[in-house]
N, C-alpha and C. Protein backbone atom coordinates (compact mmCIF):
# COMPACT_ATOMS: atom_id res chain seq x y z
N UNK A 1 95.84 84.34 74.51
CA UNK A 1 95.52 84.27 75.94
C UNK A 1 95.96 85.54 76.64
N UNK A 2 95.60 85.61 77.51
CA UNK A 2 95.91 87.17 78.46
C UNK A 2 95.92 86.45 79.70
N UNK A 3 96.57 87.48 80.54
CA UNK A 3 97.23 87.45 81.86
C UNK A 3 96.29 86.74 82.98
N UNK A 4 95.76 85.53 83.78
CA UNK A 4 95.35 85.03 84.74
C UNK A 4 95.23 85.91 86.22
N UNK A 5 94.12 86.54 86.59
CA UNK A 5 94.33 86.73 88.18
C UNK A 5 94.62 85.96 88.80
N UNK A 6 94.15 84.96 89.20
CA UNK A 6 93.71 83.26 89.83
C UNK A 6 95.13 83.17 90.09
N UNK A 7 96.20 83.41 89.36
CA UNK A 7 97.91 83.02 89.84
C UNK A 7 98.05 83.70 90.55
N UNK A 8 97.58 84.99 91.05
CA UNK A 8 97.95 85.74 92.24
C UNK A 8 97.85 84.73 93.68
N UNK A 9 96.83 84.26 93.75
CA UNK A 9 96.31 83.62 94.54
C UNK A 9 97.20 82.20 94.83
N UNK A 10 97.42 81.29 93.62
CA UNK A 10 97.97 80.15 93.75
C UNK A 10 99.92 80.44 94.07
N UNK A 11 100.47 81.62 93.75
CA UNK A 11 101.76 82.19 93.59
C UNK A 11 101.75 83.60 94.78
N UNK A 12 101.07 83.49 95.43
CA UNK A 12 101.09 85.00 95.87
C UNK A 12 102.59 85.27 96.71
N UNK A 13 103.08 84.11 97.11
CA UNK A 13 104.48 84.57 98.10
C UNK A 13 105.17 85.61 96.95
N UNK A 14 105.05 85.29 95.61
CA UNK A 14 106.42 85.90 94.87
C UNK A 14 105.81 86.82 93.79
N UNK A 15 104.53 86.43 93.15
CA UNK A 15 103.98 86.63 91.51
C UNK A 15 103.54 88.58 92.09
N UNK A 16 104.36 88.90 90.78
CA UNK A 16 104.12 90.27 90.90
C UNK A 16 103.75 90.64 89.10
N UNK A 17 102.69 91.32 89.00
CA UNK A 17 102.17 91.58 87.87
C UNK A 17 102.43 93.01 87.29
N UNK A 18 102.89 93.22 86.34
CA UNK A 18 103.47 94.76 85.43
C UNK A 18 101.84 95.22 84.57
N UNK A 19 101.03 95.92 85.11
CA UNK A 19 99.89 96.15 83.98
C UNK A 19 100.35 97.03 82.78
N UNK A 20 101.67 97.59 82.60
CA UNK A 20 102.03 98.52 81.85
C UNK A 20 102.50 97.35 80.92
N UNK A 21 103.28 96.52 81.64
CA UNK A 21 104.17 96.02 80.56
C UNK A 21 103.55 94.50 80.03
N UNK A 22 102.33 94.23 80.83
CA UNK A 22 101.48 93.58 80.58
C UNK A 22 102.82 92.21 80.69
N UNK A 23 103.44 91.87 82.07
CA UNK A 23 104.24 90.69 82.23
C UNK A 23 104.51 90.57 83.14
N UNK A 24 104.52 89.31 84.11
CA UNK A 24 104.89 89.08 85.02
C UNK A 24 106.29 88.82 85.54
N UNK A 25 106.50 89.10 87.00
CA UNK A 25 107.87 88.82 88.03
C UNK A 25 107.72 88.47 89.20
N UNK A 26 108.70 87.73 89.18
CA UNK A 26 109.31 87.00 90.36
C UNK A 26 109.76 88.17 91.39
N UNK A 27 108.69 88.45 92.25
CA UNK A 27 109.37 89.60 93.17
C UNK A 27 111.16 89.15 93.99
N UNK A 28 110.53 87.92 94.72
CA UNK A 28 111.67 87.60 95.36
C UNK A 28 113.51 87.29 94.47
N UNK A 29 112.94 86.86 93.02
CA UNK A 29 114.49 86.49 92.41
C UNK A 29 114.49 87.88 91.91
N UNK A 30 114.09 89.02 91.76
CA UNK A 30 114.39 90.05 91.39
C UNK A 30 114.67 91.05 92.52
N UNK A 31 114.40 90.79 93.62
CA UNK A 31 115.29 91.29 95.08
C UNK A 31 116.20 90.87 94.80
N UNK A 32 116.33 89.56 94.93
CA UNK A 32 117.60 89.03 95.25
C UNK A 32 118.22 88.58 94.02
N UNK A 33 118.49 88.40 92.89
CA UNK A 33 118.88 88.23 91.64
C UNK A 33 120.12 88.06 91.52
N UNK A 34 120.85 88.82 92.61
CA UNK A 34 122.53 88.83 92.11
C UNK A 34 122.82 87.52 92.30
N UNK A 35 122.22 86.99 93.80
CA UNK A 35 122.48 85.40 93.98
C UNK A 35 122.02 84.40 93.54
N UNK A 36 121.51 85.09 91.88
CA UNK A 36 120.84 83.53 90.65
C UNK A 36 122.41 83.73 89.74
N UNK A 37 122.76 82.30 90.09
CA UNK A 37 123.58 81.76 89.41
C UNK A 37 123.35 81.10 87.87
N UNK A 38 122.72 80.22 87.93
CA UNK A 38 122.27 79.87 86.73
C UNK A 38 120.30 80.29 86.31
N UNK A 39 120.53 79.73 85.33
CA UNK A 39 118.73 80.36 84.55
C UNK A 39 117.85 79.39 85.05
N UNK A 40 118.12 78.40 85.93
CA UNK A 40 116.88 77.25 86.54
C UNK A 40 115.33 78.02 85.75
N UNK A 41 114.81 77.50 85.56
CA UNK A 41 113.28 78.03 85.29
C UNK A 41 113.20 78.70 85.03
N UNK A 42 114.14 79.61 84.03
CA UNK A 42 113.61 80.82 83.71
C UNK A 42 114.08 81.69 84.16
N UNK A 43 115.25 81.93 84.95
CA UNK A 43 115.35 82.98 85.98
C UNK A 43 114.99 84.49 85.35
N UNK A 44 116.01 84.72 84.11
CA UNK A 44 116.10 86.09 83.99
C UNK A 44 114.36 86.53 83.18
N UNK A 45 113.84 85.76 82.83
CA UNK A 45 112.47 86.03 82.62
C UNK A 45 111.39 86.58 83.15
N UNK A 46 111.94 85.95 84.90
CA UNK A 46 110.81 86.35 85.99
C UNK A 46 111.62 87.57 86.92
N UNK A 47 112.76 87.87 86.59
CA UNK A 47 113.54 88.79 87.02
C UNK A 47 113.81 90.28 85.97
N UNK A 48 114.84 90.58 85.18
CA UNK A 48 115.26 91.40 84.42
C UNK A 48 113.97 91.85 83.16
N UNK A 49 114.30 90.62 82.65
CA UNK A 49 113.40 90.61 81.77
C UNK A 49 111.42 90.68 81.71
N UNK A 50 111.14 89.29 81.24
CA UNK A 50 109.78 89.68 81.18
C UNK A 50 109.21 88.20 81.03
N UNK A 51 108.23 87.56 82.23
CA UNK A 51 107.32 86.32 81.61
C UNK A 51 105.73 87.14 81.24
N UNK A 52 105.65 86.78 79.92
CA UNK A 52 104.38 87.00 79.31
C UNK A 52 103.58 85.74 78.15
N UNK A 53 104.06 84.88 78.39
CA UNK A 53 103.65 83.50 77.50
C UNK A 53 102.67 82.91 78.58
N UNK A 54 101.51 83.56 78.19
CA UNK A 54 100.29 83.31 79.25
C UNK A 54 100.18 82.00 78.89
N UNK A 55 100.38 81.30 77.92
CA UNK A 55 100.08 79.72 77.34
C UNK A 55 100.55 78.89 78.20
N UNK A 56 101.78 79.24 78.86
CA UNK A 56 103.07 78.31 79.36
C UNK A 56 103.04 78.58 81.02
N UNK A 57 101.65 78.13 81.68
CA UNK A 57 101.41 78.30 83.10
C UNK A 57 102.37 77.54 83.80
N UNK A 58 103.24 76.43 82.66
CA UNK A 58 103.98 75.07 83.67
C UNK A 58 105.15 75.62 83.69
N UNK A 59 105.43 76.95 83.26
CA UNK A 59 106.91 77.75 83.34
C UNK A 59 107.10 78.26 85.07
N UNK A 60 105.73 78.54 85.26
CA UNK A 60 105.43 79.31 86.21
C UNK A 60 106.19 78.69 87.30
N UNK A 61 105.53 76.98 87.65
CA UNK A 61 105.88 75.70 88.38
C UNK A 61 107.41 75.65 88.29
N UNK A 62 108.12 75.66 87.19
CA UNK A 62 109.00 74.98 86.69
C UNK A 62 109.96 76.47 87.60
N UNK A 63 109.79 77.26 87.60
CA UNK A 63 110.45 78.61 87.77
C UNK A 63 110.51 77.99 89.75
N UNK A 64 109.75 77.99 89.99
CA UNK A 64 109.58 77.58 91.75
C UNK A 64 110.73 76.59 91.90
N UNK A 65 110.78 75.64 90.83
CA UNK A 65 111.34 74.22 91.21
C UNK A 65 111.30 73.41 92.28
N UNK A 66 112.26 72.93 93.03
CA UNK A 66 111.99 71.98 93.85
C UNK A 66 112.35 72.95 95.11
N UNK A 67 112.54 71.93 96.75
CA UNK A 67 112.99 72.64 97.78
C UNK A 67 113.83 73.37 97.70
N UNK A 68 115.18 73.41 96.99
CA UNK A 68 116.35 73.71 97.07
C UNK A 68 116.43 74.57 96.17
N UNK A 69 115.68 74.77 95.02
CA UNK A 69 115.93 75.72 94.23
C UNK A 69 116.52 77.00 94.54
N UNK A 70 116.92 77.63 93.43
CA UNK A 70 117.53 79.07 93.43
C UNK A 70 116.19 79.78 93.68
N UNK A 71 114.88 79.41 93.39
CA UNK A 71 113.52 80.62 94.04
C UNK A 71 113.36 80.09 94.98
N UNK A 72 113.41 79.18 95.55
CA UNK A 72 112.98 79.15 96.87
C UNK A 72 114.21 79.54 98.06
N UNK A 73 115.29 79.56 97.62
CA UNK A 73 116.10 80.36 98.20
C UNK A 73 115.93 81.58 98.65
N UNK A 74 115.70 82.39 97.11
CA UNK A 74 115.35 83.66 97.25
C UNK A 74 114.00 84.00 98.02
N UNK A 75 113.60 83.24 97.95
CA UNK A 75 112.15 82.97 98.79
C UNK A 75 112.58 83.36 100.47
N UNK A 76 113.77 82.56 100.58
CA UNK A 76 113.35 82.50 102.53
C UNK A 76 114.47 83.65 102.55
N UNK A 77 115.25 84.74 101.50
CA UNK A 77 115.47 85.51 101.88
C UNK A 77 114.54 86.58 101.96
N UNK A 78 113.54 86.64 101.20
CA UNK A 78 112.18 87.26 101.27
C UNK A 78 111.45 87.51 102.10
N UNK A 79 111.37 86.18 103.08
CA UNK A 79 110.62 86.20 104.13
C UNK A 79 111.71 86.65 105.23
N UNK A 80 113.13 86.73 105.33
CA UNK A 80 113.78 86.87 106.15
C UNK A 80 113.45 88.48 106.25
N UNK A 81 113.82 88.78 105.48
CA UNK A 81 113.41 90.53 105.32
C UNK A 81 112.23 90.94 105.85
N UNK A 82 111.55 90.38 105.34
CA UNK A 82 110.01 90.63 106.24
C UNK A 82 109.71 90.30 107.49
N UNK A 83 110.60 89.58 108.08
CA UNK A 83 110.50 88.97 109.25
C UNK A 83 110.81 90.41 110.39
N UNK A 84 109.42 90.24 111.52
CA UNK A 84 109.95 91.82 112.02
C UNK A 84 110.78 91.90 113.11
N UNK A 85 111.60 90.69 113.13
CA UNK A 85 112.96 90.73 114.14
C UNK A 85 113.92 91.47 113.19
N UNK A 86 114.10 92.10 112.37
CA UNK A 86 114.91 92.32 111.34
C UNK A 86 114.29 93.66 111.16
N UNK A 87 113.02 94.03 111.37
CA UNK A 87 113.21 95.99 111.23
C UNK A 87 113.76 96.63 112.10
N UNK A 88 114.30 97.62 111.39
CA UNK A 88 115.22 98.88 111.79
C UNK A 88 114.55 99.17 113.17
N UNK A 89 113.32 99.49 113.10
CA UNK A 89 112.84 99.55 114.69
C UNK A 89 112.91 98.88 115.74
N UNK A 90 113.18 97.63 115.45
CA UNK A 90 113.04 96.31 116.18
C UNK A 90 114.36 96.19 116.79
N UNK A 91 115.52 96.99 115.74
CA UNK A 91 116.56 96.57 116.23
C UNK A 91 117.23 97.57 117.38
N UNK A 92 116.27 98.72 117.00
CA UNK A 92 116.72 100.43 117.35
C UNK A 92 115.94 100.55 118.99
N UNK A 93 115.00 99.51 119.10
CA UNK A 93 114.53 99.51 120.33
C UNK A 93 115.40 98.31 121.07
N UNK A 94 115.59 97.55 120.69
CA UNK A 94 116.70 96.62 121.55
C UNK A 94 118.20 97.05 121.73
N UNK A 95 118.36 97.73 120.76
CA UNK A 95 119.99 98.57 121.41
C UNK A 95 119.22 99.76 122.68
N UNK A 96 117.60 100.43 122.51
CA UNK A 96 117.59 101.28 123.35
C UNK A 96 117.54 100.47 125.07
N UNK A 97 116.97 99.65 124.96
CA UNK A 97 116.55 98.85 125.89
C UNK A 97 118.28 98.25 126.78
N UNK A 98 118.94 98.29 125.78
CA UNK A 98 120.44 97.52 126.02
C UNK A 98 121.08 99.22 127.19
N UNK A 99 120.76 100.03 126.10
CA UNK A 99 121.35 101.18 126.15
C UNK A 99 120.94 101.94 127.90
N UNK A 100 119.73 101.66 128.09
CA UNK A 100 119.26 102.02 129.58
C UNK A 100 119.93 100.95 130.25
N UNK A 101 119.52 99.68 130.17
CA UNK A 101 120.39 98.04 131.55
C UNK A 101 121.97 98.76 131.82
N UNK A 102 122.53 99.45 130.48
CA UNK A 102 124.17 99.60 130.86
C UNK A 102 124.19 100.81 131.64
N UNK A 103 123.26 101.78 131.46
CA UNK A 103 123.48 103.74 132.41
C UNK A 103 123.06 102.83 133.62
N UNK A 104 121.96 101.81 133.76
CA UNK A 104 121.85 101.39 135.26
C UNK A 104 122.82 101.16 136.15
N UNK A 105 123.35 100.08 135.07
CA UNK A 105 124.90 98.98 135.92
C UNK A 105 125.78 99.91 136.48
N UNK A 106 125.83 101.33 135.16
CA UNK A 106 126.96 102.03 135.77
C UNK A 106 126.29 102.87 137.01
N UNK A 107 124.97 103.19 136.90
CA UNK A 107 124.82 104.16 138.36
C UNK A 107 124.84 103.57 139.27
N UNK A 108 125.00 101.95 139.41
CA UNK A 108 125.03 101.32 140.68
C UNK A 108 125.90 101.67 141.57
N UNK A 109 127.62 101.53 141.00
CA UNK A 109 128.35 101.97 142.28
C UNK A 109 128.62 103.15 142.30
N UNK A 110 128.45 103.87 141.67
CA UNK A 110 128.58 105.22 142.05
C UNK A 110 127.87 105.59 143.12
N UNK A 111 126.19 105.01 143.60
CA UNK A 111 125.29 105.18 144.26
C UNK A 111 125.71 104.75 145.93
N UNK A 112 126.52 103.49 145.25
CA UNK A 112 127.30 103.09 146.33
C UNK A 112 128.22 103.73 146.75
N UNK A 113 128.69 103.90 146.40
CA UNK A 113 130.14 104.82 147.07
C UNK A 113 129.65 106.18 147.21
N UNK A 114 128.94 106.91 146.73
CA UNK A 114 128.78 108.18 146.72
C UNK A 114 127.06 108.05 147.65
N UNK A 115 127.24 107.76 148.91
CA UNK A 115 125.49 107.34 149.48
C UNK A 115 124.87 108.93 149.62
N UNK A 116 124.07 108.61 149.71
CA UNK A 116 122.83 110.14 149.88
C UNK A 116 122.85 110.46 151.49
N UNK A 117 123.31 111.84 151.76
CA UNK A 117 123.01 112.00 153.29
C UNK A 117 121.86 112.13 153.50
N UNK A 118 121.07 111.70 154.67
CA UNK A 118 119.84 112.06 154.78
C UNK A 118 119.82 113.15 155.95
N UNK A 119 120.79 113.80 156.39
CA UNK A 119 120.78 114.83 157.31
C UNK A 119 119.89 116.11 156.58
């Protein structure tokens, strides 16, 4: 058997395909990998190593596991990352935005105390 497109589709949050090495990975447990504790489904297969047992599609399932799993963990850290409250820009414009409200507050009393002659 050889490698399935069609799993891209049914797996796409995580399934990442190697054409060199002709094997698939778990994008998300291989981001995040340090925090797989145990081998649930396969871990180091879809991580370090290598899933290529095109026969064994129910590894694939079995690797997801249930809600709580260690991939679906790594999962909503996946999406956390991607999430665009969390880019560098996102964050670099809300400190700028912070950064103007505070030069305001402070030119207030100065403005006050120091008034403009209009002579």
């Amino acid at each position: 058997r050889r490698f399935n497109s069609a799993w891209f589709d049914e797996y796409r949050n995580w399934f990442e395909y190697s054409i060199k090495k002709d094997a698939a990975f778990c994008l998300c447990c291989y981001l995040f990998k340090q925090n797989i504790r145990d081998h649930q489904g396969g871990g180091d297969s879809f991580t370090s190593e290598r899933f290529s047992n095109w026969k064994e599609k129910e590894k694939l399932k079995k690797h997801v596991g249930g809600p709580s799993s260690i991939h679906n963990q790594t999962l909503k850290n996946c999406k956390a990352l991607m999430n665009q409250n969390q880019y560098i820009k996102t964050i670099i414009s809300k400190q700028s935005k912070q950064a103007v409200c505070i030069n305001c507050l402070y030119s207030v009393p100065f403005t006050i105390r120091a008034p403009i002659s209009w002579s």
